[in-house]
N, C-alpha and C. Protein backbone atom coordinates (compact mmCIF):
# COMPACT_ATOMS: atom_id res chain seq x y z
N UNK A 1 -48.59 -12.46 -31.57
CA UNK A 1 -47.41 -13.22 -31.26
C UNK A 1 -46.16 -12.57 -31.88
N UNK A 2 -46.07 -11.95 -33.08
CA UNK A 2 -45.33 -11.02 -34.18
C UNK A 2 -44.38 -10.14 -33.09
N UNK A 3 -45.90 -9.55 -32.23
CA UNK A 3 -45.54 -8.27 -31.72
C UNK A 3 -44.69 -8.76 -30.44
N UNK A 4 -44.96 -9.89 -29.97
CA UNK A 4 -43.89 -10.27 -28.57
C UNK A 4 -42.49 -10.86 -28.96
N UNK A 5 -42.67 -11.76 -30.09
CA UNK A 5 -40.85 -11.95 -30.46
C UNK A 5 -40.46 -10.85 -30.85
N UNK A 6 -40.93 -9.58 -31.32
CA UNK A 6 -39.97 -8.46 -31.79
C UNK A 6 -40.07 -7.67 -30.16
N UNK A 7 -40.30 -7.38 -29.38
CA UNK A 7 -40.01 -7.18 -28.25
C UNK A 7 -39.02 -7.68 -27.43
N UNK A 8 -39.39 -9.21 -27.87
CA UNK A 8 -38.09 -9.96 -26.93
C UNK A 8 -37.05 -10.22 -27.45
N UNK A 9 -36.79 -9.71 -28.43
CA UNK A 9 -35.35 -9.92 -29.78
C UNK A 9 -35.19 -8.38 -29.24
N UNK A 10 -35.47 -7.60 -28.80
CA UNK A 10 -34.80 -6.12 -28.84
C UNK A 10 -34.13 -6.39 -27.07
N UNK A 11 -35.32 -7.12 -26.70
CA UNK A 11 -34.85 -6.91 -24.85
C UNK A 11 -33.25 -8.02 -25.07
N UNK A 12 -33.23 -8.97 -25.61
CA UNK A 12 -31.90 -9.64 -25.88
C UNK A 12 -30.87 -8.69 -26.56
N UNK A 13 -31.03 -7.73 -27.76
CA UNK A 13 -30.41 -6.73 -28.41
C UNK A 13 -29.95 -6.01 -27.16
N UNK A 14 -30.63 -5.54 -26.58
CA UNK A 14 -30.02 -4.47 -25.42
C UNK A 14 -29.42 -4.97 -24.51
N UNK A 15 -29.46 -6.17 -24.36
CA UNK A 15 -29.49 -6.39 -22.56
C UNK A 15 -27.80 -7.52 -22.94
N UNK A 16 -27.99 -7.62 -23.82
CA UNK A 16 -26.58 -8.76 -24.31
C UNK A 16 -25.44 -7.54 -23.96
N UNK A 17 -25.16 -6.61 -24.71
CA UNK A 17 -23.80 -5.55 -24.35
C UNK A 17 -23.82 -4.96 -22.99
N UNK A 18 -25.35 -5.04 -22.60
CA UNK A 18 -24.99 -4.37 -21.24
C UNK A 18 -24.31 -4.98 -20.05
N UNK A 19 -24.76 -6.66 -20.05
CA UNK A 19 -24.12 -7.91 -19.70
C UNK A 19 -22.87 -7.86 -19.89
N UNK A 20 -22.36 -8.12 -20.63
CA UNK A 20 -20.71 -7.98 -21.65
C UNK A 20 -19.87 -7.23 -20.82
N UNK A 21 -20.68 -6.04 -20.88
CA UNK A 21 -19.64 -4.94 -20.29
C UNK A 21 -19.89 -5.11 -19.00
N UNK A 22 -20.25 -5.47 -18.14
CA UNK A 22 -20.11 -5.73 -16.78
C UNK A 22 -19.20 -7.01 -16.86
N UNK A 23 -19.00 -7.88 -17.40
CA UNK A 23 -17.75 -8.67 -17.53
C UNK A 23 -16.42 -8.17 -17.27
N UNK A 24 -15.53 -8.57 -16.45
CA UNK A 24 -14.27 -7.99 -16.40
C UNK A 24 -13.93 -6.53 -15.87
N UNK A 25 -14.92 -6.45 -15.30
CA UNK A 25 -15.43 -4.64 -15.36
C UNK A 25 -14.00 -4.27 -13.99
N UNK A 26 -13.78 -5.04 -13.00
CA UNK A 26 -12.66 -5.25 -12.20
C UNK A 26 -11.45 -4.16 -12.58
N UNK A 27 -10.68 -3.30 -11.94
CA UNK A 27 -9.33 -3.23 -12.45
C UNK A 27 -8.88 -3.12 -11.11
N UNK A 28 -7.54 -3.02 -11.68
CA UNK A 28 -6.17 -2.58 -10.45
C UNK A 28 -6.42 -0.87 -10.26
N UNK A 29 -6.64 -0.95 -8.71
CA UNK A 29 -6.83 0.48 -8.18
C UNK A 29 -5.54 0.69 -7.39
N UNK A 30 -4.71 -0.20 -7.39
CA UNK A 30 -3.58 -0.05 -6.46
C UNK A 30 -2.59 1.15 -7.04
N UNK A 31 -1.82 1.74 -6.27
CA UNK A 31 -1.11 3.43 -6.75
C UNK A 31 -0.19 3.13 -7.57
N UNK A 32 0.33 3.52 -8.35
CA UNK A 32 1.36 3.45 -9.53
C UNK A 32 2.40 4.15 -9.16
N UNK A 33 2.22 4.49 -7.67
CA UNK A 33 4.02 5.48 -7.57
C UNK A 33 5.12 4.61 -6.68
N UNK A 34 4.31 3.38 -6.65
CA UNK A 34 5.90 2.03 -6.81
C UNK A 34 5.77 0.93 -7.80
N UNK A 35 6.44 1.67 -8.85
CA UNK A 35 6.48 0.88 -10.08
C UNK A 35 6.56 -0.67 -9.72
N UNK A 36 7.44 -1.12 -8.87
CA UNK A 36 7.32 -2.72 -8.32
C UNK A 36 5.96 -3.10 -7.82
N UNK A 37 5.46 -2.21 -6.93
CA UNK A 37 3.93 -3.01 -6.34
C UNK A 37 2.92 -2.82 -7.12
N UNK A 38 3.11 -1.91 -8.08
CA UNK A 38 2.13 -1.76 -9.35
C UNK A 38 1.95 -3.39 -9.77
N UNK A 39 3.75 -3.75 -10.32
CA UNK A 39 3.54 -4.85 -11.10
C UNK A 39 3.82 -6.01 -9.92
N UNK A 40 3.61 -5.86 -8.96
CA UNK A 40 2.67 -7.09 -8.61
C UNK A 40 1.44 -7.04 -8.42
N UNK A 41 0.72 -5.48 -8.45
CA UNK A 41 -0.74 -6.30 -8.45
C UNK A 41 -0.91 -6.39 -9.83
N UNK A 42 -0.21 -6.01 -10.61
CA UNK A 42 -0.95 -7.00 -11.67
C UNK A 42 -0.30 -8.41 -12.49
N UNK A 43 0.54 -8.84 -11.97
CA UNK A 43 1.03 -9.92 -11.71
C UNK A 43 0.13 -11.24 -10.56
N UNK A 44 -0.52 -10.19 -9.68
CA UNK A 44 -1.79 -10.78 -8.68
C UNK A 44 -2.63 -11.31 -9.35
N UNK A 45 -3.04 -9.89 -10.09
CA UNK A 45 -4.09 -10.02 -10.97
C UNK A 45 -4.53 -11.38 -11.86
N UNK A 46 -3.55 -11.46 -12.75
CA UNK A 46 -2.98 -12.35 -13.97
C UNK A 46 -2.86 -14.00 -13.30
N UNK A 47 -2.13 -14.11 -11.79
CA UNK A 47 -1.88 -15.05 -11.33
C UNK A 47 -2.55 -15.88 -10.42
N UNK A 48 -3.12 -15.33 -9.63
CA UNK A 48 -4.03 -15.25 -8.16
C UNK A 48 -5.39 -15.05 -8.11
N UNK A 49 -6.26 -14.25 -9.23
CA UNK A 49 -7.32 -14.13 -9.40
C UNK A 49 -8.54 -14.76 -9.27
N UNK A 50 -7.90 -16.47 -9.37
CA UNK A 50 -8.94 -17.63 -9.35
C UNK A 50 -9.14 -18.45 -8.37
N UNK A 51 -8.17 -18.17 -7.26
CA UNK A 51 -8.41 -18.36 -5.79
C UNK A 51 -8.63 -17.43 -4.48
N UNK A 52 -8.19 -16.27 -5.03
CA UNK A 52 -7.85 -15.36 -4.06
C UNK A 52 -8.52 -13.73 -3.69
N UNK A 53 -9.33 -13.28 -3.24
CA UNK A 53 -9.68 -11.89 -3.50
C UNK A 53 -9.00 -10.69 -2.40
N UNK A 54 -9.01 -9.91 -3.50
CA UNK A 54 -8.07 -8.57 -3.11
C UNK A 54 -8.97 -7.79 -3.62
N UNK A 55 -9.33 -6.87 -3.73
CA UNK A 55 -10.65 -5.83 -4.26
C UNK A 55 -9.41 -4.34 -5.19
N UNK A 56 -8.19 -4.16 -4.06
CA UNK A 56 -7.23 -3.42 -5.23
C UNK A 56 -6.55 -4.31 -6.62
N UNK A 57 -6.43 -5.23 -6.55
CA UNK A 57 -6.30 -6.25 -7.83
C UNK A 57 -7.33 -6.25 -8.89
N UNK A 58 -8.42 -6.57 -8.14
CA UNK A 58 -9.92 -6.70 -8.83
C UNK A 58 -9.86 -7.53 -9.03
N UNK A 59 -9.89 -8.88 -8.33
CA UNK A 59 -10.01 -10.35 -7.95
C UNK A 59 -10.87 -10.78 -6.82
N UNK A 60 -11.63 -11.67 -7.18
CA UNK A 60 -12.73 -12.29 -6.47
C UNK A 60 -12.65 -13.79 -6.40
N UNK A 61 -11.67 -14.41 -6.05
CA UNK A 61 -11.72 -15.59 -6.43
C UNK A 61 -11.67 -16.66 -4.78
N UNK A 62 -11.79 -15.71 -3.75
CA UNK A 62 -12.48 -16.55 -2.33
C UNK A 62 -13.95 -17.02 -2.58
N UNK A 63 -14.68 -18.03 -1.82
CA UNK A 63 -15.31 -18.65 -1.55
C UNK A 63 -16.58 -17.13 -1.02
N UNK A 64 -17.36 -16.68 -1.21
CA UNK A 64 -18.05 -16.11 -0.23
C UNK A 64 -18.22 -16.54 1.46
N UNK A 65 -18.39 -17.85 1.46
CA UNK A 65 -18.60 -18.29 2.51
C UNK A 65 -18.10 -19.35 3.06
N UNK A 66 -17.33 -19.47 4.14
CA UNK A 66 -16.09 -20.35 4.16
C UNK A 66 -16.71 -21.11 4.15
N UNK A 67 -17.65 -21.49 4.97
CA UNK A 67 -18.67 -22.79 5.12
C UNK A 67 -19.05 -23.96 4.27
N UNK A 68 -18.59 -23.01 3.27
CA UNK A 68 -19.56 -24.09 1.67
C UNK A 68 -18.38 -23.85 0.75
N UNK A 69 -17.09 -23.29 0.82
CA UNK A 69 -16.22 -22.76 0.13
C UNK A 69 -15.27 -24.41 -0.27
N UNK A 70 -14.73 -24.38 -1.75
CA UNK A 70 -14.24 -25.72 -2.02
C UNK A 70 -12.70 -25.74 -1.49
N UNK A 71 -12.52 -26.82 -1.41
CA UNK A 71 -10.61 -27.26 -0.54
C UNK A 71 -9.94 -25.90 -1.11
N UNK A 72 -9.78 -25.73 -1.94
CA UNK A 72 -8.96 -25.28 -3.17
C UNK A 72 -9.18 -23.48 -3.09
N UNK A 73 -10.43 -22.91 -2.45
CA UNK A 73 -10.32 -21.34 -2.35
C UNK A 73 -9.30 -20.74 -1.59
N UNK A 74 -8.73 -20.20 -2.02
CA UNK A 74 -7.81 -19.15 -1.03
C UNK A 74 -8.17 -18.37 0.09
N UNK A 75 -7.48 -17.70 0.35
CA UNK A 75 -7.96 -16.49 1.28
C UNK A 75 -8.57 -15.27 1.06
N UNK A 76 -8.95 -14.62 1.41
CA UNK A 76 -9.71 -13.45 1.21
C UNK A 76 -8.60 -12.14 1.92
N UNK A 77 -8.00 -11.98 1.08
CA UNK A 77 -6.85 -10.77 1.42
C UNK A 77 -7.51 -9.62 1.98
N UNK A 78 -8.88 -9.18 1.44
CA UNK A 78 -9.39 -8.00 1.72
C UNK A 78 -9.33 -8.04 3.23
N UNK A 79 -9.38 -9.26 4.28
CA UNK A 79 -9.70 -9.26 5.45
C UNK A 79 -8.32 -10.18 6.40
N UNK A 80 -7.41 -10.46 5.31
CA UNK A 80 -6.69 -11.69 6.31
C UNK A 80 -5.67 -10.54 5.93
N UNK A 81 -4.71 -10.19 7.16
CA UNK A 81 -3.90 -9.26 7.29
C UNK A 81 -2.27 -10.55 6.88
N UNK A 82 -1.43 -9.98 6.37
CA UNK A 82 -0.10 -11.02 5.40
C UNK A 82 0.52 -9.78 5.57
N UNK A 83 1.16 -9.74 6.99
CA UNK A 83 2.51 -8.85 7.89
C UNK A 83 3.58 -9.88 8.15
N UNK A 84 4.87 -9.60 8.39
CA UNK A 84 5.72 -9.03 7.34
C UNK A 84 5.26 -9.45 5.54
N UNK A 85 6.04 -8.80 5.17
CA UNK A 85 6.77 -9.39 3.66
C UNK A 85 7.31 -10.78 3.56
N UNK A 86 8.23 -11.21 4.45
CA UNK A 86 8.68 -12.52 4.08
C UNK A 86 8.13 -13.44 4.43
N UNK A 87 6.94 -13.26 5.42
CA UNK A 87 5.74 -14.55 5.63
C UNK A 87 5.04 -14.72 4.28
N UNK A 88 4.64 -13.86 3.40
CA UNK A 88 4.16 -13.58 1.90
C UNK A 88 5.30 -14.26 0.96
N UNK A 89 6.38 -14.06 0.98
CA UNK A 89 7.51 -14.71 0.07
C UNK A 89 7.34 -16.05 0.67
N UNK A 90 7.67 -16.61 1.71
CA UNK A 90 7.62 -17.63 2.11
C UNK A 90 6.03 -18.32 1.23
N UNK A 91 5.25 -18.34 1.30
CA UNK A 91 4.04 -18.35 0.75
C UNK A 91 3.65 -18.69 -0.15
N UNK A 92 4.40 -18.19 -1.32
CA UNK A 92 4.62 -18.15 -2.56
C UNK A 92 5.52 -18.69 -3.10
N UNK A 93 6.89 -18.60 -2.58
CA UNK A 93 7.57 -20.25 -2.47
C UNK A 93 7.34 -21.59 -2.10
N UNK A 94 6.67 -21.76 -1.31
CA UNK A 94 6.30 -22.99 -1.04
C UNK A 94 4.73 -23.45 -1.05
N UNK A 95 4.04 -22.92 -1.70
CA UNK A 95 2.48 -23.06 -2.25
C UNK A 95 1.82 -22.42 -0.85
N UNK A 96 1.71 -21.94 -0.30
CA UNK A 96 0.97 -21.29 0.55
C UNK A 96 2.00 -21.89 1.49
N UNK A 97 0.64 -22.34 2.98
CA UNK A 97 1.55 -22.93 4.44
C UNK A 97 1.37 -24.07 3.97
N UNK A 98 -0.29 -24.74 3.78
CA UNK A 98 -0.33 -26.26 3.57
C UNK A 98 0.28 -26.60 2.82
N UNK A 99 0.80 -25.81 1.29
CA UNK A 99 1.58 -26.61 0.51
C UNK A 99 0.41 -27.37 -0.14
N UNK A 100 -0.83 -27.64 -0.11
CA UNK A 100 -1.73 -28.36 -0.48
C UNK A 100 -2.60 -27.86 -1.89
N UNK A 101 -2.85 -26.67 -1.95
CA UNK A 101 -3.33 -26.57 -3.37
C UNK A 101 -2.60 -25.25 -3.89
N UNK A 102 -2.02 -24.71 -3.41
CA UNK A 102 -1.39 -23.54 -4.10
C UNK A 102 0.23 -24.17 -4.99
N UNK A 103 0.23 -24.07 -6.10
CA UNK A 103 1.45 -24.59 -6.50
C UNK A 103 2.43 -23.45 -6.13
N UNK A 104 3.51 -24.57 -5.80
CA UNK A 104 5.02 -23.33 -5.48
C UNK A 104 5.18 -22.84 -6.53
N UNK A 105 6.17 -21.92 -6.13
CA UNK A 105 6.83 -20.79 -7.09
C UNK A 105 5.73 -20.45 -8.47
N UNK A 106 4.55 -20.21 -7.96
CA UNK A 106 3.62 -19.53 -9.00
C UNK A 106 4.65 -18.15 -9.45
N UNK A 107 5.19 -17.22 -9.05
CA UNK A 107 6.16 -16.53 -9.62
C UNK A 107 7.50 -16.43 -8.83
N UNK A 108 8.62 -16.34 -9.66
CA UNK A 108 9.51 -16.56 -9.17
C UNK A 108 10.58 -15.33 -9.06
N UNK A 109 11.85 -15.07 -8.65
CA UNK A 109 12.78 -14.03 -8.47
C UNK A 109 12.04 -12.97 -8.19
N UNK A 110 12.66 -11.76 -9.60
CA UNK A 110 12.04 -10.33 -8.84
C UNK A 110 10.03 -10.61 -9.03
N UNK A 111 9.69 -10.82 -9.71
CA UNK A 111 7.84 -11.17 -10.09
C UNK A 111 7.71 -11.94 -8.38
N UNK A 112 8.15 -12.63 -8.22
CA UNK A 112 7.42 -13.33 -6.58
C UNK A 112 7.86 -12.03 -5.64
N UNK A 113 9.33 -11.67 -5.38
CA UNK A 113 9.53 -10.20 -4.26
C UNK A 113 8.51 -8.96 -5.04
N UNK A 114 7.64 -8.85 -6.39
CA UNK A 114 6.94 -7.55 -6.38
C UNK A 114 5.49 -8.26 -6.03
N UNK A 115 4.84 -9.41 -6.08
CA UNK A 115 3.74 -9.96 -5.71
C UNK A 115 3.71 -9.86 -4.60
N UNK A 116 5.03 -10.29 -3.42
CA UNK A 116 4.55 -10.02 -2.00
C UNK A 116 4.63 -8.99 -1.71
N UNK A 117 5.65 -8.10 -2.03
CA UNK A 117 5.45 -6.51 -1.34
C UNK A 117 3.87 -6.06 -1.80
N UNK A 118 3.19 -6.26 -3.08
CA UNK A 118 1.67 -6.11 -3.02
C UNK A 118 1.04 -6.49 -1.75
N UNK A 119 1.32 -7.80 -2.26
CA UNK A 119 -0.08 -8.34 -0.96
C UNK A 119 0.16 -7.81 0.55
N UNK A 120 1.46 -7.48 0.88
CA UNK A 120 1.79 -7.11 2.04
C UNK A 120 1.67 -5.63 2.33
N UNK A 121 1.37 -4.86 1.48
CA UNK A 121 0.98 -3.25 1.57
C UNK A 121 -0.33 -3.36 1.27
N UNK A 122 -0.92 -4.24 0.67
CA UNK A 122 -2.75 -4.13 0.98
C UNK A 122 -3.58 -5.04 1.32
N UNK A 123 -3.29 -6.34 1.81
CA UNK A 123 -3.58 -7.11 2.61
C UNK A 123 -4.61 -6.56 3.63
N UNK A 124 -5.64 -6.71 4.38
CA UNK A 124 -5.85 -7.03 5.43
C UNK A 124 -6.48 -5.22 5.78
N UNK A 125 -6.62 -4.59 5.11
CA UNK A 125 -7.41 -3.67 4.94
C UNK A 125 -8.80 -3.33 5.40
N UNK A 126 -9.47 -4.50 4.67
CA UNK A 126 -11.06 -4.37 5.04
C UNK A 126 -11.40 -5.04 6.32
N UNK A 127 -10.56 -5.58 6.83
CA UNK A 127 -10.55 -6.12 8.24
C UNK A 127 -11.41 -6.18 9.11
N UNK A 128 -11.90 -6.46 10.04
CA UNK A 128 -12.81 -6.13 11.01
C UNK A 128 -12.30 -5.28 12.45
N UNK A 129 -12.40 -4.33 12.93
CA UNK A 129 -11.69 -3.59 13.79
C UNK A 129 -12.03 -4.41 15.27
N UNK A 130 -11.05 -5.00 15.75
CA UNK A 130 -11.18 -5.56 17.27
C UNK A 130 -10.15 -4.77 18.13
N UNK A 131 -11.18 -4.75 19.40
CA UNK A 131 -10.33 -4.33 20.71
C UNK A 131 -8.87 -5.09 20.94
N UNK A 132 -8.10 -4.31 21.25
CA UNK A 132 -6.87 -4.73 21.72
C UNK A 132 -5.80 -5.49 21.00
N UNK A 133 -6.77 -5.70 19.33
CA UNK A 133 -6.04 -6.06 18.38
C UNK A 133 -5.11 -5.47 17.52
N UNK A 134 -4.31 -5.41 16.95
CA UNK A 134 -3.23 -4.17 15.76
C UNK A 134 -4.26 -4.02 14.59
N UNK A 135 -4.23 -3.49 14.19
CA UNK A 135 -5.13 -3.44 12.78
C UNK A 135 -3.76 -3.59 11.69
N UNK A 136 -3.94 -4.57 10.38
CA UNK A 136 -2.97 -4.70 9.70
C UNK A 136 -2.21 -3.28 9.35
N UNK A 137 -2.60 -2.39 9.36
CA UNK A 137 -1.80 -0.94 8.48
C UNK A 137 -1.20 -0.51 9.77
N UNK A 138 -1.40 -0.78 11.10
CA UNK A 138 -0.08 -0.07 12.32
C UNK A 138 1.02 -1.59 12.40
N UNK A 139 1.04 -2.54 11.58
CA UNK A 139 1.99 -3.76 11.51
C UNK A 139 2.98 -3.03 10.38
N UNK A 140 4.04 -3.57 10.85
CA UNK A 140 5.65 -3.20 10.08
C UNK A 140 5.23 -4.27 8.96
N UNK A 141 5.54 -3.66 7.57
CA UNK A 141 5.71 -4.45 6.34
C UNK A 141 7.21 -5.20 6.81
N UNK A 142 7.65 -5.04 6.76
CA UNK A 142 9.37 -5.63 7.22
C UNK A 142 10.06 -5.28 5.34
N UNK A 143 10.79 -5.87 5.39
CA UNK A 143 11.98 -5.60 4.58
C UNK A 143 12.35 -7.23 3.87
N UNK A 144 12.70 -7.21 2.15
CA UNK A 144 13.19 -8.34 2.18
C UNK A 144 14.72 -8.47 2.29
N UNK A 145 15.26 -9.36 2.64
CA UNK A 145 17.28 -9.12 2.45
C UNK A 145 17.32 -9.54 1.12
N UNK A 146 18.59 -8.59 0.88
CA UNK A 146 19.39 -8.74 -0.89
C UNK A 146 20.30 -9.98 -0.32
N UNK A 147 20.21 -10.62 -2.00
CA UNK A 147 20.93 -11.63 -2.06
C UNK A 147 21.96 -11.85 -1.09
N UNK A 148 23.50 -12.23 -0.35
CA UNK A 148 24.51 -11.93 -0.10
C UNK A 148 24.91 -11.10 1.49
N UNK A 149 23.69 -10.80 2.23
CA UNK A 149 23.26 -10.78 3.03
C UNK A 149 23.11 -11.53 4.45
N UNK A 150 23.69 -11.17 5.34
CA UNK A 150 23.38 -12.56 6.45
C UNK A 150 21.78 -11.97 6.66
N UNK A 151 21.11 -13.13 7.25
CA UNK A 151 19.78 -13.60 7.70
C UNK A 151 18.93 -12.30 8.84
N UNK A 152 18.02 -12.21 8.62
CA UNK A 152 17.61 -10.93 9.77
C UNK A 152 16.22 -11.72 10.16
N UNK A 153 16.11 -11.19 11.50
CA UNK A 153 14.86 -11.55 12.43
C UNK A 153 13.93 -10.37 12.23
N UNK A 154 12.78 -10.62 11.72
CA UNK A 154 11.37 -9.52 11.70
C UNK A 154 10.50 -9.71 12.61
N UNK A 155 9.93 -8.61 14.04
CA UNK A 155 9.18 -9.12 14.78
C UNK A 155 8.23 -7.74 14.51
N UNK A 156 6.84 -8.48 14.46
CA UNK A 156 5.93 -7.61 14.21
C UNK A 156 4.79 -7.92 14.69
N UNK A 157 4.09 -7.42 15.68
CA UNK A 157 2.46 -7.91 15.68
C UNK A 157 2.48 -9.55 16.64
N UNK A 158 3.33 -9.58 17.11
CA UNK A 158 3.61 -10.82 17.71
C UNK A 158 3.85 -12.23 16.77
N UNK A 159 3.98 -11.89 14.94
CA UNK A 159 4.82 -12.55 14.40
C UNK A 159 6.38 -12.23 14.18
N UNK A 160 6.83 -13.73 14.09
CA UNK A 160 8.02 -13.47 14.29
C UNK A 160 8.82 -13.81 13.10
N UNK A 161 9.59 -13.75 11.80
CA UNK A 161 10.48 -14.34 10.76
C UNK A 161 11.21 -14.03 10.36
N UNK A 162 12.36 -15.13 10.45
CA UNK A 162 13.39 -14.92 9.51
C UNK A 162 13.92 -15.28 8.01
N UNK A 163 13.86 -14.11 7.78
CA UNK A 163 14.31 -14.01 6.44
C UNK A 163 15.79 -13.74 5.61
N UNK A 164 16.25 -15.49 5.22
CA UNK A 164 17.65 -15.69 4.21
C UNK A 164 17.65 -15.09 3.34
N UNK A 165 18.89 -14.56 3.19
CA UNK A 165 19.31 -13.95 2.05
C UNK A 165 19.65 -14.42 0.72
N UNK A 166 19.81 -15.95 0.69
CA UNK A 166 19.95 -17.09 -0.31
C UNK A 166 18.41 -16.58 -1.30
N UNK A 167 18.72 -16.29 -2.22
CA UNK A 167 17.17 -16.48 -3.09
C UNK A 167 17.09 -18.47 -3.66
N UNK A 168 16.39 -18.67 -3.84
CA UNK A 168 14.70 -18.13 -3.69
C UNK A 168 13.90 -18.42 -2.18
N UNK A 169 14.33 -19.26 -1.08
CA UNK A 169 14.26 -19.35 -0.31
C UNK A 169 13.82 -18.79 0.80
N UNK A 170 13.15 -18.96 1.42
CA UNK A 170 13.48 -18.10 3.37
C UNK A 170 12.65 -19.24 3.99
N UNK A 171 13.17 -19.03 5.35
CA UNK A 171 13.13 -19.70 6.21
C UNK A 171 11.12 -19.56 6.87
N UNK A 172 11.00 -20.25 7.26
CA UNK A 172 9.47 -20.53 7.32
C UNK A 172 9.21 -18.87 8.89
N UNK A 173 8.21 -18.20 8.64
CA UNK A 173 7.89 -17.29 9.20
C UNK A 173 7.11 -18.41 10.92
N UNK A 174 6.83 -17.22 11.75
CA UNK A 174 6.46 -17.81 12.71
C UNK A 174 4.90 -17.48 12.69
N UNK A 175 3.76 -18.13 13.54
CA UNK A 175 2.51 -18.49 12.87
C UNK A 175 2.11 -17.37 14.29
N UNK A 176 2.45 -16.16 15.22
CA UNK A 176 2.35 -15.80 16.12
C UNK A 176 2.11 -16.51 17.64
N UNK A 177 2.03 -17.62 17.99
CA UNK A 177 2.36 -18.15 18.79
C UNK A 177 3.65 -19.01 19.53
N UNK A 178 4.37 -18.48 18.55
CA UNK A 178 5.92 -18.95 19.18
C UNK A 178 6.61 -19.91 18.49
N UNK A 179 4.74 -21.17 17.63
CA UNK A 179 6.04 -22.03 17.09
C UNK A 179 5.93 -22.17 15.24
N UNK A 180 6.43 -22.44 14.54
CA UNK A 180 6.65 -22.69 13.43
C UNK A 180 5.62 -22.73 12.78
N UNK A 181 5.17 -22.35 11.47
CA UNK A 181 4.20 -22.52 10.50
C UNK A 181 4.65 -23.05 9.15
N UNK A 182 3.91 -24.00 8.37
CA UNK A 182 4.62 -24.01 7.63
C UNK A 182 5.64 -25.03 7.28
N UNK A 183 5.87 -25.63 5.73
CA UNK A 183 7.11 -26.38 5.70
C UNK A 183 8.51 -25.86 6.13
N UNK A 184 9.63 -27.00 6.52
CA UNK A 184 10.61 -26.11 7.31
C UNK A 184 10.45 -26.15 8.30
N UNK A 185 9.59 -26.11 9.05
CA UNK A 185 9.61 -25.03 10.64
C UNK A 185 10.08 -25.61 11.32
């Protein structure tokens, strides 16, 4: 009996750090040569992590399976394409579209414009490739307007939004069928 607890006190000795270190093991793979989308993915990271998965963040926090997934999981970025930019600002201002479990302004001023230019340059990546569909990376990121600015129309991919120049604000993006998404619309 001697000889099996000192066996199984070593298999716990070993197997505890090896555990450990697979903890957190995740990082940000996203490129560092736009100092802004750097720091929103890791502003993603820090913020978004516990609903939302992005695989360049190193966040896992979707549901595996929508089916069984709770009210409260997010989206799965790796596959849901978030074209333009200001459908993403919009987003994040106003807790997602439902407004239902994402709290608004999780970050705000320049931290919310470097979180969406993230999600909007790697969004929608792992995608599934369909006929006759755009694949998110041939969709226009669009542009956000500086403060002081009159209002501009972004049409991309058969979405359509406009985006105010008033911070913190913009006007609710279009859901690609013509009509409104979203509070506002």
């Amino acid at each position: 009996m001697r000889r099996l607890a000192k066996i199984w006190a070593l298999g716990v000795v070993f197997s505890v750090p090896l555990l450990a270190s697979a903890c957190g093991s995740e990082h940000i793979t996203a490129s560092t040569s736009d100092a802004s989308v750097y720091a929103g993915a890791q502003l993603f990271s820090e913020r978004c992590a516990g609903c939302h998965t992005l695989n360049v963040a190193g966040t896992h926090g979707s549901a595996p399976n929508i089916r069984t997934a709770q009210a409260n999981s997010g989206p799965n970025f790796n596959v849901r394409c978030e074209r333009p930019v200001t459908r993403v600002l919009y987003a994040i201002e106003n807790g997602g579209f439902s407004g239902a479990y994402m709290p608004q302004n999780i970050v705000v001023g320049q931290d919310a414009t470097n979180v969406a230019k993230f999600v909007a340059t790697y969004a929608g990546r792992l995608a599934p490739k369909e006929t006759g569909v755009v694949t998110c990376q041939d969709k226009a990121i669009g542009t956000l307007p500086t403060p002081g600015q009159p209002a501009t129309t972004v049409t991309t991919g058969g979405n359509t939004g406009t985006a105010t120049a008033k911070a913190p604000t913009t006007t609710a993006p279009g859901n690609g069928n013509g009509a409104a998404s979203g509070k506002g619309g």
